[in-house]
N, C-alpha and C. Protein backbone atom coordinates (compact mmCIF):
# COMPACT_ATOMS: atom_id res chain seq x y z
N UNK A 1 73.87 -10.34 -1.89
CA UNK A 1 73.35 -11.68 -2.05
C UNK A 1 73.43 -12.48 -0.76
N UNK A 2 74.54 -11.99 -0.11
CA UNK A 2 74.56 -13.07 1.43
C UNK A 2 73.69 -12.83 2.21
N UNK A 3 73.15 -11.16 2.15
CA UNK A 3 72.22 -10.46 3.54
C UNK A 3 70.94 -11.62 2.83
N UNK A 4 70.55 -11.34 1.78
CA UNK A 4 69.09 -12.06 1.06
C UNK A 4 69.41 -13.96 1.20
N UNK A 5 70.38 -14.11 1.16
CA UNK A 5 70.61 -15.68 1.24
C UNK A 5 69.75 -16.37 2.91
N UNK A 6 70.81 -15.30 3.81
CA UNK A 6 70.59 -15.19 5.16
C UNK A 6 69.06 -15.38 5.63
N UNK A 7 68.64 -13.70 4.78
CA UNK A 7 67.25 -13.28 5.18
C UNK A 7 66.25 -14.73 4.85
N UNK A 8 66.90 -15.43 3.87
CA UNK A 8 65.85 -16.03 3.21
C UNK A 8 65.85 -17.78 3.81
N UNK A 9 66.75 -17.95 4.29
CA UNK A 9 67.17 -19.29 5.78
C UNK A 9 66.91 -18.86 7.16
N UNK A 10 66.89 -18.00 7.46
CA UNK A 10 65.98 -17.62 8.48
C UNK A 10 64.71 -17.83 8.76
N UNK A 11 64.13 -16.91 7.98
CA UNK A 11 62.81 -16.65 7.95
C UNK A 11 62.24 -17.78 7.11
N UNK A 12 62.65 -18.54 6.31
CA UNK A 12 61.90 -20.14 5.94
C UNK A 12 61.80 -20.91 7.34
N UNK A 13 62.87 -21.06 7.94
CA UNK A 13 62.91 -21.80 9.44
C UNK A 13 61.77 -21.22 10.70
N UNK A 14 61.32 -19.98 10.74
CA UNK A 14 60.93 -19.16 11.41
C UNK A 14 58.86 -19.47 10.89
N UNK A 15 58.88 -19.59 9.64
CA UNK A 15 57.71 -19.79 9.27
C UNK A 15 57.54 -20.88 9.52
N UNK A 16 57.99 -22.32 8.91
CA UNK A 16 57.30 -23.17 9.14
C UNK A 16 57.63 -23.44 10.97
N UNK A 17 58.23 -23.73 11.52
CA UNK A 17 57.90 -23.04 12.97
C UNK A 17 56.58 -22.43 13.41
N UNK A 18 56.54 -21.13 13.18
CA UNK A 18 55.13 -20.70 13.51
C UNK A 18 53.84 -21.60 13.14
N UNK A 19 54.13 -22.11 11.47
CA UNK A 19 52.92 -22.76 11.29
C UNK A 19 52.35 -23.96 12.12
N UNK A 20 53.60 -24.96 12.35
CA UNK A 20 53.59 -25.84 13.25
C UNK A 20 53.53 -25.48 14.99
N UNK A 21 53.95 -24.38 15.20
CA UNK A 21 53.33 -24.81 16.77
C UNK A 21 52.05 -23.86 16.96
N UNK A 22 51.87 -22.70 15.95
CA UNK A 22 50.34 -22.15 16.29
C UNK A 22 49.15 -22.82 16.03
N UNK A 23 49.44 -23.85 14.67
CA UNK A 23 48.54 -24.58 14.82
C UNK A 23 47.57 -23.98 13.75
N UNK A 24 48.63 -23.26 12.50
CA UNK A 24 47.90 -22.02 11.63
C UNK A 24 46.43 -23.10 10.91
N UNK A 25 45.38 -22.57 10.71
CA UNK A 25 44.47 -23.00 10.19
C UNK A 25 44.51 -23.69 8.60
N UNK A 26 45.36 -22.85 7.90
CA UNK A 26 45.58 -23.95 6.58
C UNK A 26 47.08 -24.73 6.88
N UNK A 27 47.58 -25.12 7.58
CA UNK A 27 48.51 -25.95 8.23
C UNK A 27 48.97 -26.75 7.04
N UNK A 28 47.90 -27.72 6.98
CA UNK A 28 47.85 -28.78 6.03
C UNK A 28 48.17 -28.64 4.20
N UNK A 29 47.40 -27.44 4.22
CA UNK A 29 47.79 -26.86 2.93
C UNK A 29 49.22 -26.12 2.43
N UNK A 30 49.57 -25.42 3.27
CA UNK A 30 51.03 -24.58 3.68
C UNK A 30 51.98 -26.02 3.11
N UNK A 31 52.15 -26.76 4.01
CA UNK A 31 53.18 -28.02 4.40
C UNK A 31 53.07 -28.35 3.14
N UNK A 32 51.63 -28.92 2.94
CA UNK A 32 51.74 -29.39 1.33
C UNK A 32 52.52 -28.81 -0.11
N UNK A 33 51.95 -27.64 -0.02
CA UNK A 33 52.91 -26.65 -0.92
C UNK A 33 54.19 -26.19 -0.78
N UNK A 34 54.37 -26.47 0.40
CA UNK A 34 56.13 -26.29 0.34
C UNK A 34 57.06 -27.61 0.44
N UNK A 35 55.92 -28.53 0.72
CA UNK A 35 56.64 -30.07 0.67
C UNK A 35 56.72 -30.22 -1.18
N UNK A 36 56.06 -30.26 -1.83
CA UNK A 36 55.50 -30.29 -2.90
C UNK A 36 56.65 -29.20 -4.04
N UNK A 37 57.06 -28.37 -3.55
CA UNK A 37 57.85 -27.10 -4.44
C UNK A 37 59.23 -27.28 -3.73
N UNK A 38 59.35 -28.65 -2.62
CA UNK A 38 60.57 -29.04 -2.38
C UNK A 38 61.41 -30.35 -3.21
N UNK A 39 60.33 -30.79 -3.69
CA UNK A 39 60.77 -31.97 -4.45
C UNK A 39 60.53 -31.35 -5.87
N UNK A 40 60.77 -30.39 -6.43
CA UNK A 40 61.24 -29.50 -7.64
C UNK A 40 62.06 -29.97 -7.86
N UNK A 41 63.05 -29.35 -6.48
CA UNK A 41 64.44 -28.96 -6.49
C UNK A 41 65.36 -29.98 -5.68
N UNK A 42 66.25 -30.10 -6.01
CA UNK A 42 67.50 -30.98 -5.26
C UNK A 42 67.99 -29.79 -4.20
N UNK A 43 67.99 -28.79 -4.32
CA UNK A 43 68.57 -28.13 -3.17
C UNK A 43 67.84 -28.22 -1.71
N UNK A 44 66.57 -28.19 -1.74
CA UNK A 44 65.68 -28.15 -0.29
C UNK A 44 65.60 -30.04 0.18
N UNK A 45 65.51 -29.95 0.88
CA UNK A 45 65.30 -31.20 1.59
C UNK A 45 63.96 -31.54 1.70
N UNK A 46 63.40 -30.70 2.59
CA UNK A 46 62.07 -31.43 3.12
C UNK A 46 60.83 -30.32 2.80
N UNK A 47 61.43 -28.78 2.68
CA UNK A 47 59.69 -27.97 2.55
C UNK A 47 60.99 -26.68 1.74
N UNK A 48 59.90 -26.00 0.80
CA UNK A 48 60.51 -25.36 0.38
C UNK A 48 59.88 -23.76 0.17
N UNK A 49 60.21 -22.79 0.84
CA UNK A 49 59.22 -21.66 1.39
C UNK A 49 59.60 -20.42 0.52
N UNK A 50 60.74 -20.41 -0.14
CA UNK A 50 60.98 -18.95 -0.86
C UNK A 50 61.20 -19.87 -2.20
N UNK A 51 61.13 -18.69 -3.60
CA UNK A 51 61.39 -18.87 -4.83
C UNK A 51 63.23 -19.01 -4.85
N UNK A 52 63.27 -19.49 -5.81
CA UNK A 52 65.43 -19.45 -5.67
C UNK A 52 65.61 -18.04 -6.46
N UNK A 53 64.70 -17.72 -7.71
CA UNK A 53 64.87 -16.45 -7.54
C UNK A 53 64.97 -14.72 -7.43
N UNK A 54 65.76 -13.90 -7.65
CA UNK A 54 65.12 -12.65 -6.86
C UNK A 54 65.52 -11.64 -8.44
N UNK A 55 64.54 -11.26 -8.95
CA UNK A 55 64.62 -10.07 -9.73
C UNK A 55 64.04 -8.82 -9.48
N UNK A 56 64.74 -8.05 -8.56
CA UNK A 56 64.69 -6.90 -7.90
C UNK A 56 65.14 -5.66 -8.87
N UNK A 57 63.95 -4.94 -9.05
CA UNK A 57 64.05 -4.26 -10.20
C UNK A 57 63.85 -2.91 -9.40
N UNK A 58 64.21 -1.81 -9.98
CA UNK A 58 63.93 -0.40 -9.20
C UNK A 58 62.38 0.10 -9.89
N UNK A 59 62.12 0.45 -9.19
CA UNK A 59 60.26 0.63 -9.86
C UNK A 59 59.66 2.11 -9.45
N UNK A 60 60.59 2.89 -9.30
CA UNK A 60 60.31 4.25 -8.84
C UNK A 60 60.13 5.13 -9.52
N UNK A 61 60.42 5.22 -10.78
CA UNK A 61 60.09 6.25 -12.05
C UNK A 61 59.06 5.34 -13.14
N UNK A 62 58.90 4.21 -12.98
CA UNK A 62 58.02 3.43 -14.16
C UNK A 62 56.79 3.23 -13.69
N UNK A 63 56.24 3.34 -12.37
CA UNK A 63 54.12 3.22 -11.87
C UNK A 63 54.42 4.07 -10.90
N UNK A 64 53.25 4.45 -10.45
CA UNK A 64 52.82 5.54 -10.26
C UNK A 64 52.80 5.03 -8.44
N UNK A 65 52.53 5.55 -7.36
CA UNK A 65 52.39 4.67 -5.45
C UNK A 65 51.11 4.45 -5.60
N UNK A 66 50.05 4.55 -6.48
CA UNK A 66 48.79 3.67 -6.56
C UNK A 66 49.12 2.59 -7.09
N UNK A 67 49.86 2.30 -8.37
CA UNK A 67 50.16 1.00 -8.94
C UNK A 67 50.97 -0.11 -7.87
N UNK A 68 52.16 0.84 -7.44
CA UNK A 68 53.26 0.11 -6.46
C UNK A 68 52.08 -0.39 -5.18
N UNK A 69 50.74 0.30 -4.63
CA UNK A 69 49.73 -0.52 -3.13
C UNK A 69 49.60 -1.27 -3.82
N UNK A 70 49.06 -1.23 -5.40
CA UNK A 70 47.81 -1.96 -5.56
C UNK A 70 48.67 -2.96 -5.79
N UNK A 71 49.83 -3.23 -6.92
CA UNK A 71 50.70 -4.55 -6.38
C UNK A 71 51.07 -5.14 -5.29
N UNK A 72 51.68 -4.91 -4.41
CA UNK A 72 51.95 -5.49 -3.11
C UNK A 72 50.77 -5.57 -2.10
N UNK A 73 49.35 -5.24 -2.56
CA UNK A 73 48.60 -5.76 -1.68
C UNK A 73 47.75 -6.92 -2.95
N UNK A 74 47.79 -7.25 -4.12
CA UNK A 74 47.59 -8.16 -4.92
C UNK A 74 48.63 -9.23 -4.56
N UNK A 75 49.63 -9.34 -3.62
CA UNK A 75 50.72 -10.32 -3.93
C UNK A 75 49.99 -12.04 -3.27
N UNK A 76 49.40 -11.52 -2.22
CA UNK A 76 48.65 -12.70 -1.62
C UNK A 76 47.32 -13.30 -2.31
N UNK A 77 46.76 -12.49 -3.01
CA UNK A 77 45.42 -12.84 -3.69
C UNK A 77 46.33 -13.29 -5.07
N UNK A 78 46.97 -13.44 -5.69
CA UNK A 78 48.14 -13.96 -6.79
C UNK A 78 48.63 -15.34 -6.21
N UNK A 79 48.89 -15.39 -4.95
CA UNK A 79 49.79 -16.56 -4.20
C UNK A 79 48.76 -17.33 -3.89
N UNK A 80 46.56 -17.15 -3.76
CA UNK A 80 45.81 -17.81 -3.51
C UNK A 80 45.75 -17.61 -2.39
N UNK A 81 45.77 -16.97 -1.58
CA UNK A 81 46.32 -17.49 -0.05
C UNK A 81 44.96 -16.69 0.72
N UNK A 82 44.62 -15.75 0.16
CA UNK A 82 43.18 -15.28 0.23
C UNK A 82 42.67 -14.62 -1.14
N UNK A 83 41.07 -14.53 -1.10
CA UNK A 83 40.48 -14.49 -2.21
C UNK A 83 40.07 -12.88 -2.83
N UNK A 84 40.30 -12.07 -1.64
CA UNK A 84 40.59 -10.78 -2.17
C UNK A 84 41.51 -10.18 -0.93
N UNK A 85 42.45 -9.01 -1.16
CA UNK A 85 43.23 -8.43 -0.61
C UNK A 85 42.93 -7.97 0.89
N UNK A 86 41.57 -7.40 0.74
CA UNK A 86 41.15 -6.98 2.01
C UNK A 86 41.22 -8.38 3.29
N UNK A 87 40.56 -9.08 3.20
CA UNK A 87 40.59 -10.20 3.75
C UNK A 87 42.08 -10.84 4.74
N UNK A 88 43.33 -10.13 4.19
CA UNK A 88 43.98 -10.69 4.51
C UNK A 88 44.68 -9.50 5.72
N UNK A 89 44.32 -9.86 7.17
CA UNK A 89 44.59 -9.10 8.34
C UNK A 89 45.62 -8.22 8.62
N UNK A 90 46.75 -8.60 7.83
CA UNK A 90 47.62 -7.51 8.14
C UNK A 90 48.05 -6.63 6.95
N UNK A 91 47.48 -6.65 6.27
CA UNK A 91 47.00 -5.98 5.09
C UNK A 91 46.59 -4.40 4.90
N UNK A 92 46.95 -3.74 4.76
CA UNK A 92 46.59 -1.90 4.29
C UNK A 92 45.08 -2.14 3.42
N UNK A 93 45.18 -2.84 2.86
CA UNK A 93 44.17 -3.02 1.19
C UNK A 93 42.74 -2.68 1.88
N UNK A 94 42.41 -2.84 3.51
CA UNK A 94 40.79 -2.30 3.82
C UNK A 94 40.85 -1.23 3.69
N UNK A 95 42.12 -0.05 4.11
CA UNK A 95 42.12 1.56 4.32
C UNK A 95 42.07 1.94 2.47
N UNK A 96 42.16 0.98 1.75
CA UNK A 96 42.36 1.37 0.14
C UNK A 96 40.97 1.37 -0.63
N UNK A 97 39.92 0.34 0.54
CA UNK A 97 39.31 -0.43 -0.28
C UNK A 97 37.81 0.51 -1.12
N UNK A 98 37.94 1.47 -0.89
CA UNK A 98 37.15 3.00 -1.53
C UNK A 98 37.99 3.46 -2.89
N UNK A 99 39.21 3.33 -2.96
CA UNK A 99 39.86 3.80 -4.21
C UNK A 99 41.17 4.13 -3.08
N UNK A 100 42.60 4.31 -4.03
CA UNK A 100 43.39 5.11 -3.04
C UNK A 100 43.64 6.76 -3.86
């Protein structure tokens, strides 16, 4: 729980960072939604970038490594963040996008 506590104060600090000095194109939208999912909660202050929490389940005998791509490249088209999987640049989902 401390390594994931860690991982997860880090890398909130590290993102909105990037968003703010690259100058990311939905900027405005980002800030909003994490300003917005910060005033949920009494714990975040000002932007709030991860869920509080983590149900990490073992998934290795219950779907099949077509089910396990096709989830984790659905995670961003679920989050809105693009409108189909391929689209999103650092993404596997173009090398899939024939069938896997």
């Amino acid at each position: 729980m401390v390594f994931l506590r860690n991982f997860k104060k880090f890398t909130s600090k590290e993102i909105f960072t990037q968003i703010i000095e690259i100058g990311e194109s939905r900027r405005e939208w980002y800030l909003n939604k994490f300003e917005f999912d910060a005033k949920l909660t009494r714990r975040v202050k000002d932007y709030k970038i991860w869920t509080d929490d983590n149900h990490a389940i073992e998934i290795f005998e219950y779907i099949s490594i077509e089910e396990k791509i096709n989830y984790i490249h659905q995670n961003l088209v679920k989050g809105m963040i693009v409108k189909s999987a391929e689209q999103y640049v650092f993404s596997s989902a173009i090398d899939y996008a024939d069938g896997i």
